[in-house]
Protein backbone atom coordinates (compact mmCIF):
# COMPACT_ATOMS: atom_id res chain seq x y z
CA UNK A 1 -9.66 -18.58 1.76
CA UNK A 2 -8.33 -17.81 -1.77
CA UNK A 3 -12.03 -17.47 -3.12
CA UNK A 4 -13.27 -15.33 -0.04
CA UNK A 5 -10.28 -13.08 -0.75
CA UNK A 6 -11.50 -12.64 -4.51
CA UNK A 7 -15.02 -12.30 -3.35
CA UNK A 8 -14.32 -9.57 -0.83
CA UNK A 9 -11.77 -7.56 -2.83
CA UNK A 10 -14.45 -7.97 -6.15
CA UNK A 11 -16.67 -6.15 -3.72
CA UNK A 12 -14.16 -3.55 -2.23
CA UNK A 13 -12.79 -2.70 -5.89
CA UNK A 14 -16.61 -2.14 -7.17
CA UNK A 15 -16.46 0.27 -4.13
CA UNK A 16 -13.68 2.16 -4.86
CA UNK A 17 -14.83 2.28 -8.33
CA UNK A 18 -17.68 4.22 -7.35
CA UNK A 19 -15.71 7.03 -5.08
CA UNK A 20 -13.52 6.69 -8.33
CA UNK A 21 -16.74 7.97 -10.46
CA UNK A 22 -18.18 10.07 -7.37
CA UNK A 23 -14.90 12.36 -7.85
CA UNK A 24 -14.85 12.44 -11.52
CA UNK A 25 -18.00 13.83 -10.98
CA UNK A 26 -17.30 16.42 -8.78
CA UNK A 27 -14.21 17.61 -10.62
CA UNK A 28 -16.21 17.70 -14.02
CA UNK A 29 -18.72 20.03 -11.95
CA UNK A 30 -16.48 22.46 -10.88
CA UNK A 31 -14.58 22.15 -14.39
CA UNK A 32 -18.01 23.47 -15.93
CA UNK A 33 -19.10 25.29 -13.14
CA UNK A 34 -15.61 27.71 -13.28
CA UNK A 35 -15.84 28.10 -17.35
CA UNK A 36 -19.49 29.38 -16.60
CA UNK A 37 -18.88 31.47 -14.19
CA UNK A 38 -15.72 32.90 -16.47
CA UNK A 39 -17.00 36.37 -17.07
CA UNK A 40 -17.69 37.21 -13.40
CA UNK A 41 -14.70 36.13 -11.94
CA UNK A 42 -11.96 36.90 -14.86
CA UNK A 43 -14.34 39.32 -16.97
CA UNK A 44 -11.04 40.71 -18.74
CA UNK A 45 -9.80 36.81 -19.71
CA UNK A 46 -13.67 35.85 -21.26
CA UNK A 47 -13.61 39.15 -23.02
CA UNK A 48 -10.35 38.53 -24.55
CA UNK A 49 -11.29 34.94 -25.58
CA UNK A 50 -14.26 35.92 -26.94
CA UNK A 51 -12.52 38.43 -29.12
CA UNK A 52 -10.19 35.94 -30.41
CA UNK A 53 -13.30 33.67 -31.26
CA UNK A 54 -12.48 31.27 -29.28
CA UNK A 55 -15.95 28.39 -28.81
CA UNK A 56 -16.00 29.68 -25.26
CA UNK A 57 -19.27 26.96 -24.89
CA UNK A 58 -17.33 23.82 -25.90
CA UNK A 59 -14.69 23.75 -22.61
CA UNK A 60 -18.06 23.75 -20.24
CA UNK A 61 -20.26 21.40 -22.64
CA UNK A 62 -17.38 18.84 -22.53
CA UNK A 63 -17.37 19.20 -19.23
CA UNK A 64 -20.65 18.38 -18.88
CA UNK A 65 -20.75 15.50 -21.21
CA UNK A 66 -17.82 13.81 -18.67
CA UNK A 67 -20.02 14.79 -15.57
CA UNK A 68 -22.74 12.68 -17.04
CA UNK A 69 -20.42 10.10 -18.28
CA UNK A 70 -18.91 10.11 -14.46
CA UNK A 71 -22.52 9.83 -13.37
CA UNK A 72 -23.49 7.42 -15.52
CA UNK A 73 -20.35 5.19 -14.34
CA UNK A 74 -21.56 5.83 -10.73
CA UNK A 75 -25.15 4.26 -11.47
CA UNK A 76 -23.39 1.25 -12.99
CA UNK A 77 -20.97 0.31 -10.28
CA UNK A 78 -23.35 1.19 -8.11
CA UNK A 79 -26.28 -1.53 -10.04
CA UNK A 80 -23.70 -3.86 -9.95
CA UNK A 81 -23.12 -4.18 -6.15
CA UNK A 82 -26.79 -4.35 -5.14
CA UNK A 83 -27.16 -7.20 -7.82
CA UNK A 84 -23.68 -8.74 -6.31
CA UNK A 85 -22.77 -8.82 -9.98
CA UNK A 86 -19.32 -9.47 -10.82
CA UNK A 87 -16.63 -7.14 -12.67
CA UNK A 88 -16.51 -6.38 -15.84
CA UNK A 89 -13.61 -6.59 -17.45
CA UNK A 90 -14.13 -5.26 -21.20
CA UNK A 91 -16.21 -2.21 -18.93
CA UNK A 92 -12.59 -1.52 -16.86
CA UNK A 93 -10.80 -1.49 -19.82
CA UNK A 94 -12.86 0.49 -21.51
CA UNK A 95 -13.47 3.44 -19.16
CA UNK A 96 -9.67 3.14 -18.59
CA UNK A 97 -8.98 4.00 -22.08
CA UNK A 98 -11.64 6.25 -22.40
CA UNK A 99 -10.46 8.53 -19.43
CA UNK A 100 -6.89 8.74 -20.99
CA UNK A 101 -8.23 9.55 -24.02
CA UNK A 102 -10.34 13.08 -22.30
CA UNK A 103 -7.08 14.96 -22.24
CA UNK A 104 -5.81 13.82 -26.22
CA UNK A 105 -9.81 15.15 -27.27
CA UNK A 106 -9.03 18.62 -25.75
CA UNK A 107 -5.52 19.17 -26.89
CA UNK A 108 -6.65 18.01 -30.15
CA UNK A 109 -9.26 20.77 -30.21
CA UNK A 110 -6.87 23.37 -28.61
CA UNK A 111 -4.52 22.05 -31.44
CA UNK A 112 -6.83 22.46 -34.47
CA UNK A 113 -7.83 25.99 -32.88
CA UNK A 114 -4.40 27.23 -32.77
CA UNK A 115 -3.19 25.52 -36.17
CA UNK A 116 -1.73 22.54 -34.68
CA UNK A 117 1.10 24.13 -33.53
CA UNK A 118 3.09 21.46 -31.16
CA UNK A 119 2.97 24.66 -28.25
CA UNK A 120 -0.28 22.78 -27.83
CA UNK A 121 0.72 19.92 -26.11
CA UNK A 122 1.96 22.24 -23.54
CA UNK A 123 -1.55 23.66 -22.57
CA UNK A 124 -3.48 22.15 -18.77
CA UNK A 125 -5.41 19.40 -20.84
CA UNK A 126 -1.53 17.94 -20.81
CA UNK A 127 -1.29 18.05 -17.48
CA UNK A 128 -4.72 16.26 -16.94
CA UNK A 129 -3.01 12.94 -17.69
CA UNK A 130 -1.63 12.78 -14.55
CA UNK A 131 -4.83 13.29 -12.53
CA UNK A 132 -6.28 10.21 -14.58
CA UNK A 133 -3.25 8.14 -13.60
CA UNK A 134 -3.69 9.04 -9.78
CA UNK A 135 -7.22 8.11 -9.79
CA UNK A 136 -6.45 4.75 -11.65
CA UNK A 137 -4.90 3.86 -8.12
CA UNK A 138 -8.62 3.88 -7.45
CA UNK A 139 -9.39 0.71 -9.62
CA UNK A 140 -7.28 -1.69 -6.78
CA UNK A 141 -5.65 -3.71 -10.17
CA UNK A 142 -1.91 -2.75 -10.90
CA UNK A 143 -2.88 -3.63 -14.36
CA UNK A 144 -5.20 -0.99 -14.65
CA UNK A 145 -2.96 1.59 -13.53
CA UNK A 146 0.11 0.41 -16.66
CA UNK A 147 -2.77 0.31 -18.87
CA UNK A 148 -3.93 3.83 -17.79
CA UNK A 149 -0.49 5.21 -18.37
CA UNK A 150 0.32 3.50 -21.05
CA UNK A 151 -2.55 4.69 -23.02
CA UNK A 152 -2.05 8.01 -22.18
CA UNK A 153 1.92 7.77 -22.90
CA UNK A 154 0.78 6.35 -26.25
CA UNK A 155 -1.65 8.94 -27.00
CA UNK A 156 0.20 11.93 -25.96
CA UNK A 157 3.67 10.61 -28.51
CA UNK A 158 0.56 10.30 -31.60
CA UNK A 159 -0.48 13.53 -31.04
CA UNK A 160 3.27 15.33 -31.22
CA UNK A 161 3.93 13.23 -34.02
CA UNK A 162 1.20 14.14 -35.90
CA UNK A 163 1.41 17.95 -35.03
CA UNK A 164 4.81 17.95 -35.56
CA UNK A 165 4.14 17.45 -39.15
CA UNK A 166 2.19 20.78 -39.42
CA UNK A 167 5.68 22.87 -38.35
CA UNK A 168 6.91 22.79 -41.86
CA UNK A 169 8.98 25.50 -41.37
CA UNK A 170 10.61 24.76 -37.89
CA UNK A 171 14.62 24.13 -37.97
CA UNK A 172 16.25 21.01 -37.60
CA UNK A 173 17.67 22.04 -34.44
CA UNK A 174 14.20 22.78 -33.23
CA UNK A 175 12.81 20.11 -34.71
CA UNK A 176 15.47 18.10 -32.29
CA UNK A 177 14.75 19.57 -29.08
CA UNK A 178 11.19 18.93 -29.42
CA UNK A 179 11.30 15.66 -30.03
CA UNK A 180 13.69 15.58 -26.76
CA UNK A 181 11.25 17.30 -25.08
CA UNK A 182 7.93 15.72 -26.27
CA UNK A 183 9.68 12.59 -25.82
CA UNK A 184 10.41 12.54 -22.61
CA UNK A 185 7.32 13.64 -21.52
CA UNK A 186 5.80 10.25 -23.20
CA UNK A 187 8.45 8.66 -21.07
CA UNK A 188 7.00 10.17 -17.58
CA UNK A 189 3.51 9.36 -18.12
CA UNK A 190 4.56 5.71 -18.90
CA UNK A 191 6.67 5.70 -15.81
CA UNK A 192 3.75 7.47 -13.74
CA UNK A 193 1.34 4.58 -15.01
CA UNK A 194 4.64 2.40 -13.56
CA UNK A 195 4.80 3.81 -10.43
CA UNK A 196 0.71 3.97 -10.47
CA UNK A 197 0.87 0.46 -10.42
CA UNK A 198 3.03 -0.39 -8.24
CA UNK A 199 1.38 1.49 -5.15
CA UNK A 200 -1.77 0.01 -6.18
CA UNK A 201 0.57 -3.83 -5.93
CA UNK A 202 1.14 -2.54 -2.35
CA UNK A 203 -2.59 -1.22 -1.26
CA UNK A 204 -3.89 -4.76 -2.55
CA UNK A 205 -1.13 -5.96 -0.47
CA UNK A 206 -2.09 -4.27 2.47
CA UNK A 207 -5.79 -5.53 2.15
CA UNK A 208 -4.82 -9.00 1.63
CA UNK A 209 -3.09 -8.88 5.07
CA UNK A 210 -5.82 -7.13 6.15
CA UNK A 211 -8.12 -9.70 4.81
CA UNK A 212 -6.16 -12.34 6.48
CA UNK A 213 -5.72 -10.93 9.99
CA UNK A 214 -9.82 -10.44 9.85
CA UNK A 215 -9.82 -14.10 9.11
CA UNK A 216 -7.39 -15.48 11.65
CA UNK A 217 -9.36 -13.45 14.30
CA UNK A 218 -12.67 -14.91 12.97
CA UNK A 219 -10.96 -18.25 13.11
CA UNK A 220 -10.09 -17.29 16.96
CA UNK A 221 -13.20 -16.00 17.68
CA UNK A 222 -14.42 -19.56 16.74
CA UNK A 223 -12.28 -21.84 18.23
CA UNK A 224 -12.47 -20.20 21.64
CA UNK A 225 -15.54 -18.50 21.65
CA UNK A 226 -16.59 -14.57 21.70
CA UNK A 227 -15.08 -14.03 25.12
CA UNK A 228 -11.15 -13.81 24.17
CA UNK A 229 -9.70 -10.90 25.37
CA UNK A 230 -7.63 -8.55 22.82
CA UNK A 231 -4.52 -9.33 24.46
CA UNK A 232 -5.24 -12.93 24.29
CA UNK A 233 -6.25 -12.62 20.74
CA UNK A 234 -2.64 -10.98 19.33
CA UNK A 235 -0.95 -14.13 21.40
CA UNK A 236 -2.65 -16.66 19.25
CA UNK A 237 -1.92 -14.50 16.26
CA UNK A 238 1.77 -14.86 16.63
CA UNK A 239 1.49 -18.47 17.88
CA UNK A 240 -0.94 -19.53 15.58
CA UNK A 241 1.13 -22.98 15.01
CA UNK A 242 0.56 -23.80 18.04
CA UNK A 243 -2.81 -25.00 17.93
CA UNK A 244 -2.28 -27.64 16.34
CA UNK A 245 -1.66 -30.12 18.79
CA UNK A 246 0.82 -30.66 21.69
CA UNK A 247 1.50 -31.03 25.13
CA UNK A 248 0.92 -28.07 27.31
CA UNK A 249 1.39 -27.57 31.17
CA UNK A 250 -1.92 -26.08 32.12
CA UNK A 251 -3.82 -24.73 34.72
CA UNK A 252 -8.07 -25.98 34.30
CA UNK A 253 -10.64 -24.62 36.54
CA UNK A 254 -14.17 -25.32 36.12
CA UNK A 255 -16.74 -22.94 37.57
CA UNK A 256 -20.11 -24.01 38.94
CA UNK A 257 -23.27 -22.08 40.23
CA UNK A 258 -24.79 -24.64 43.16
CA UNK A 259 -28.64 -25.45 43.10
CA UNK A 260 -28.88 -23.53 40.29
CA UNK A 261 -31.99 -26.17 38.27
CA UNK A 262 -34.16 -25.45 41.78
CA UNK A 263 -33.46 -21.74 41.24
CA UNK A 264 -34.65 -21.81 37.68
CA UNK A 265 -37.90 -23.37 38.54
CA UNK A 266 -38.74 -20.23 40.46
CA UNK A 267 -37.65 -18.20 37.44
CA UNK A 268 -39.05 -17.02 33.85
CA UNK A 269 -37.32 -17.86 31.15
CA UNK A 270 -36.45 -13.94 30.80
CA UNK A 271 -35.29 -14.16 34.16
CA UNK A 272 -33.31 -17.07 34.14
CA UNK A 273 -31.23 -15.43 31.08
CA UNK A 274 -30.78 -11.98 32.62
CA UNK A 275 -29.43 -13.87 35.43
CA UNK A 276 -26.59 -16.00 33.57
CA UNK A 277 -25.90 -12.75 31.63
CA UNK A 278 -25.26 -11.01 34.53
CA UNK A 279 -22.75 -14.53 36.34
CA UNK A 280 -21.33 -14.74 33.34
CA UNK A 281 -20.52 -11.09 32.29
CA UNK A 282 -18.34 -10.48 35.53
CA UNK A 283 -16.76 -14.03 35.80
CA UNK A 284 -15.72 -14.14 32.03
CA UNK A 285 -14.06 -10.71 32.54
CA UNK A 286 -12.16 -12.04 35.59
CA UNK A 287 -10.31 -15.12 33.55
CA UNK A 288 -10.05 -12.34 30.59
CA UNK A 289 -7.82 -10.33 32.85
CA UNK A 290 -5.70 -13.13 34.19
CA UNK A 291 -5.14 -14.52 30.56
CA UNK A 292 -7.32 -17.20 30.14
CA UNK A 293 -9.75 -18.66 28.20
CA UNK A 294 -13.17 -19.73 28.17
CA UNK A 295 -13.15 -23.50 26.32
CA UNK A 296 -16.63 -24.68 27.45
CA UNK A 297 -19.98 -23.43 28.38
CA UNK A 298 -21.22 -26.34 30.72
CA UNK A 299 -24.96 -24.73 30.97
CA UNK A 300 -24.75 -23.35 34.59
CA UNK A 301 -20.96 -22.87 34.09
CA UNK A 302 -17.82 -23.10 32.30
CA UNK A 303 -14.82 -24.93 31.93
CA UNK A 304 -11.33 -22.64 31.53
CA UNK A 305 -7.99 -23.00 31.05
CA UNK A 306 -4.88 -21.16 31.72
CA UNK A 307 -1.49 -21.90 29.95
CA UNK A 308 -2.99 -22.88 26.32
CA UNK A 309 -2.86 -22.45 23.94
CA UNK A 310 -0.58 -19.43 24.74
CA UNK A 311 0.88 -19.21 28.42
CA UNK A 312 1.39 -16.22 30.30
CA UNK A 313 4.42 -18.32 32.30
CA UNK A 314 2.12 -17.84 35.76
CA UNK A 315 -0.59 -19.69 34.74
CA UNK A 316 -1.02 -21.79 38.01
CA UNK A 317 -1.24 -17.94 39.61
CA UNK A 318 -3.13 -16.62 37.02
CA UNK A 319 -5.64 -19.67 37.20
CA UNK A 320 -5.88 -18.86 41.31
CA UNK A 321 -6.21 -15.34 41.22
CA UNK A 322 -9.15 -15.55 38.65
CA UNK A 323 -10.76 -17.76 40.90
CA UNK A 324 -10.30 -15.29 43.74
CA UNK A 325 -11.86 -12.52 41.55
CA UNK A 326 -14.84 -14.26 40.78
CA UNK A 327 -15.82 -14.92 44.52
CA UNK A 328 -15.41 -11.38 45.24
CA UNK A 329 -17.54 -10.12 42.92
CA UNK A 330 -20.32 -12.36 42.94
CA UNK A 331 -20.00 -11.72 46.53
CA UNK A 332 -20.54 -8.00 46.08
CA UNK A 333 -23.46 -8.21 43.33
CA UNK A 334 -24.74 -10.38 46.15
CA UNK A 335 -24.36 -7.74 48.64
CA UNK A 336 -25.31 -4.93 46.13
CA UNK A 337 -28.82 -6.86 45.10
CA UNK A 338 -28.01 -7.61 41.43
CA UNK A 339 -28.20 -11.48 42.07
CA UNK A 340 -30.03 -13.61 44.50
CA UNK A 341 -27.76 -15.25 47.54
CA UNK A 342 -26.75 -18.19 45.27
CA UNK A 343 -23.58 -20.18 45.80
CA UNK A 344 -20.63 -21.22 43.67
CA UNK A 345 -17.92 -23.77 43.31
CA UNK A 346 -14.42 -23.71 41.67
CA UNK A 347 -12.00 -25.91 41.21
CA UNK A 348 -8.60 -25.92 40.24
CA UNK A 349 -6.12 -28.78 39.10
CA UNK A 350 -2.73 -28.27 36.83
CA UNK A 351 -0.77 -31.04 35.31
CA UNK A 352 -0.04 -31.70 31.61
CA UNK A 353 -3.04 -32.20 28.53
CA UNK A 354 -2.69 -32.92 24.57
CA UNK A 355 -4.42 -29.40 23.44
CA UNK A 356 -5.78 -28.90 19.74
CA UNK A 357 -7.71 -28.38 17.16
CA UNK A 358 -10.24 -30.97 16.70
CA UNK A 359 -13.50 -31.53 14.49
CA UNK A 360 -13.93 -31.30 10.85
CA UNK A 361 -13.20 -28.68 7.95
CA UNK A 362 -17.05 -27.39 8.03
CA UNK A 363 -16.53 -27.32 12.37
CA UNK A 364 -13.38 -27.52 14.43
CA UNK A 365 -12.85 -26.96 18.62
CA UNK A 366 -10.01 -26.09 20.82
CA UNK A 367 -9.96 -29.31 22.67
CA UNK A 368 -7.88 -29.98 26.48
CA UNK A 369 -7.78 -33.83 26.59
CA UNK A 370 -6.65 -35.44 29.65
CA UNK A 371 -6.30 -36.67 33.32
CA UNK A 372 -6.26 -32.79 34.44
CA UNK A 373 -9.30 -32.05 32.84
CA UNK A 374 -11.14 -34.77 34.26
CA UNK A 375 -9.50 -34.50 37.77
CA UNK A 376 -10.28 -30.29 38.01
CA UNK A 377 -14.08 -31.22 37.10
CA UNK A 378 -14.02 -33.67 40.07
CA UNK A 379 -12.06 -31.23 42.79
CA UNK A 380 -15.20 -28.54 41.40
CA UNK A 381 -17.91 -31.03 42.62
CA UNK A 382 -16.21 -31.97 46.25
CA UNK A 383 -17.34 -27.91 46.93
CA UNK A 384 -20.78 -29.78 47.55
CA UNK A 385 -19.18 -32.11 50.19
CA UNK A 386 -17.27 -29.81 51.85
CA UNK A 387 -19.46 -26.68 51.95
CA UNK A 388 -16.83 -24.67 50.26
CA UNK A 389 -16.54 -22.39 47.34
CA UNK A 390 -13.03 -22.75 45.85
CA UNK A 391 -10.87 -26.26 45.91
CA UNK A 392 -7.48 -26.45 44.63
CA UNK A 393 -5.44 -29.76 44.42
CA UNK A 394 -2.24 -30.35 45.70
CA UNK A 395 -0.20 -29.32 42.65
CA UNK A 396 -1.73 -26.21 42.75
CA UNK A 397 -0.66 -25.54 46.44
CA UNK A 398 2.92 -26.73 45.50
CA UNK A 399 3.04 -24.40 43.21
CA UNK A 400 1.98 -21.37 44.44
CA UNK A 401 5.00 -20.54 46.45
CA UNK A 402 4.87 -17.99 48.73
CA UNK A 403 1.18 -17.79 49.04
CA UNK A 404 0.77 -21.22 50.25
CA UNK A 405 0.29 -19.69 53.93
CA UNK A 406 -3.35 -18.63 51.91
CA UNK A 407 -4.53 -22.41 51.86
CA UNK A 408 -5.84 -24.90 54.17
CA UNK A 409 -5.50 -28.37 53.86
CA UNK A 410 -8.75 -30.36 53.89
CA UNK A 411 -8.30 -34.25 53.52
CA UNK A 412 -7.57 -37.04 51.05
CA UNK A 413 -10.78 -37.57 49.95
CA UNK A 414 -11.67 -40.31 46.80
CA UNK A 415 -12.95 -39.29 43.93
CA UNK A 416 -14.53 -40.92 40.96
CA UNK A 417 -11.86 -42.36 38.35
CA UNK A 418 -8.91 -42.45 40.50
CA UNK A 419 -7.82 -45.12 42.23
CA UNK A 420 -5.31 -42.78 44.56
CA UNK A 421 -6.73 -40.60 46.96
CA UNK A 422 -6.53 -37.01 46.09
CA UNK A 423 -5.64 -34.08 48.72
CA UNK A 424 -7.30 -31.08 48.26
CA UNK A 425 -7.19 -27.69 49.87
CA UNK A 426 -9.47 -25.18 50.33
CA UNK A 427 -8.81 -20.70 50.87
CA UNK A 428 -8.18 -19.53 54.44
């Protein structure tokens, strides 16, 4: 699980790396696009710039250069996942660095333009730090984030350091407050690359639960086939110990379409399928919404099971009035003309099984093993023998409390594997 984890997230980080680069492109555009568009929109501002000699090309150009850079980044992240490449480390690192060094380039140039005065460091390129450290969230690795921060923390203290040693002539007093000043600001852009990396800990958190709650449904999904019903499904997630092994008090009922190999001879294949789709469709959602589950296909039927591996605490009930819901609505798309006038059995037998995961590591099955399961297939087939469509043994009636005015007894009748005599009862 560990390696699909690292496999996935490899591929959801080389993802988010390229919305990462998709919005540093975006930003660079409008970055370039507003300095460009200067003297129309702040006409007074370019003028005055321009008087002052100030490069107004070089904000735009670098600008541009990063758009290209972002783009560039885009196409490699991009490359990378179509040729299921893995990351790059050195690459990460090296962007990283690279991005918190975009704001130290421009207030070095805004520095050497206004004579390295320290008044500098106050300018928006400072400020730009931060929106480097927000993105780094993007890169899904908390160690990406310090390092993003740290860098930039780093970079910013060099650069007041070494234009501090241009103001010659400021006090000591001033001197002092700067360095209080300058300093702390180094200290929040560490502690932003911190905090950084610490929600990126918790969103690679989140997706590793994520991750694992996709798996553990997969893992349902497998053991007891497609037709699970969401309810169903958050059960086994909170009693996923319990598959394991161990005796359960279940309900089994095995479902059975009669004649159905002389049917398919008169069918095409085509046919034949649409025809099971449409059986199995409306009986599957019937146990669904009395809380069982489908274990078995058996061809021309299934075999399912109520009370494991989670019970509903009426699984005897549950077990009956599925039954009851299938009849009636094979009975209506009978009556309705979606299926030919076929006939059904059902049978229904409770009584204690060993339930559990069985098979290998490549293959394993949710497995009911015992005397019920054997006894409920039996009870199914005696629908032949006594022209019936739903059979229910006598721990079933016992159980069903007041609704037992609903059956009629049959007869002890034998059936193969048991020496006893079974009793068996039938729907008024």
């Amino acid at each position: 699980m560990k390696n699909d984890f690292e496999d996935s997230f490899s591929l959801e980080i080389l993802q988010s790396e390229v919305r990462r680069a998709t919005a540093l492109v975006i930003i660079f555009f409008v970055g370039s696009l507003s300095f460009l568009i200067l003297p129309l929109l702040f006409p007074v501002l370019f003028n005055y710039l321009e008087s002052t000699g100030f490069p107004i090309w070089v904000p735009p150009g670098y600008f541009l250069f990063n758009m290209l850079y972002g783009l560039g980044l885009r196409y490699y992240f991009l490359h990378s996942i179509h040729a299921e490449k893995k990351l790059n480390r050195w690459v990460r690192y090296g962007t990283a660095f690279y991005e918190s060094t975009i704001p130290t380039i421009a207030i070095l140039f805004l520095g050497s333009y206004y004579n390295y005065s320290v008044e500098s460091l106050n300018t928006p390129p400072s400020y730009a730090y931060f929106f480097f450290i927000i993105l780094a969230t993007l890169r899904l690795e908390e160690r990406m984030a310090i390092f993003s921060g740290t860098v930039a923390s780093v970079q910013y203290l060099v650069l007041f350091l070494y234009f501090q040693t241009f103001n010659i002539y400021a006090s000591a007093i001033e001197k002092m407050d700067a360095q209080i000043f300058y300093l702390g600001k180094s200290g929040i852009l560490f502690g932003s690359g911190m905090i950084a990396g610490f929600v990126t800990r918790q969103i690679k958190i989140a997706f590793r639960k994520s991750f694992q709650s996709e798996i553990d449904k997969n893992q349902i999904r497998a053991l007891f086939g497609q037709h699970v019903s969401p309810q169903v499904v958050n059960q086994l997630l909170a009693q996923k110990e319990d598959w394991e092994g161990e005796l359960k008090h279940v309900c089994m009922m095995f479902f059975d379409i009669r004649n159905f190999t002389q049917f398919s001879e008169t069918q095409t294949p085509n046919q034949l399928i649409q025809f099971l789709n449409i059986v199995f469709s409306h009986t599957i959602e019937a146990v669904n919404r009395n809380g069982g589950i489908i274990n078995k296909f058996l061809g021309d039927g299934f075999m399912a099971v109520f009370g494991a591996p989670v019970s509903a605490g009426k699984d005897v009930e549950n077990g009956f009035n599925a039954a009851m819901e299938i009849r009636s609505v094979i009975h209506k798309l009978i009556e309705e003309g979606a299926l030919p006038r076929i006939g059904i059995g059902i049978g229904l037998h409770c009584g204690e099984a060993v339930t559990g995961n069985v098979g290998s590591k490549e293959r394993k099955e949710y497995t009911i093993i015992g005397d019920v399961v054997n006894l409920a297939s039996r009870i199914e087939q005696l629908n032949k023998q006594f022209q019936t469509e739903i059979l229910v043994s006598e721990d079933v009636y016992f159980l069903m409390g007041d609704r037992k005015n609903e059956f009629r007894f049959l007869e002890e009748t034998q059936v193969k594997g048991k020496a006893a005599p079974v009793k068996v009862y039938t729907i008024e």
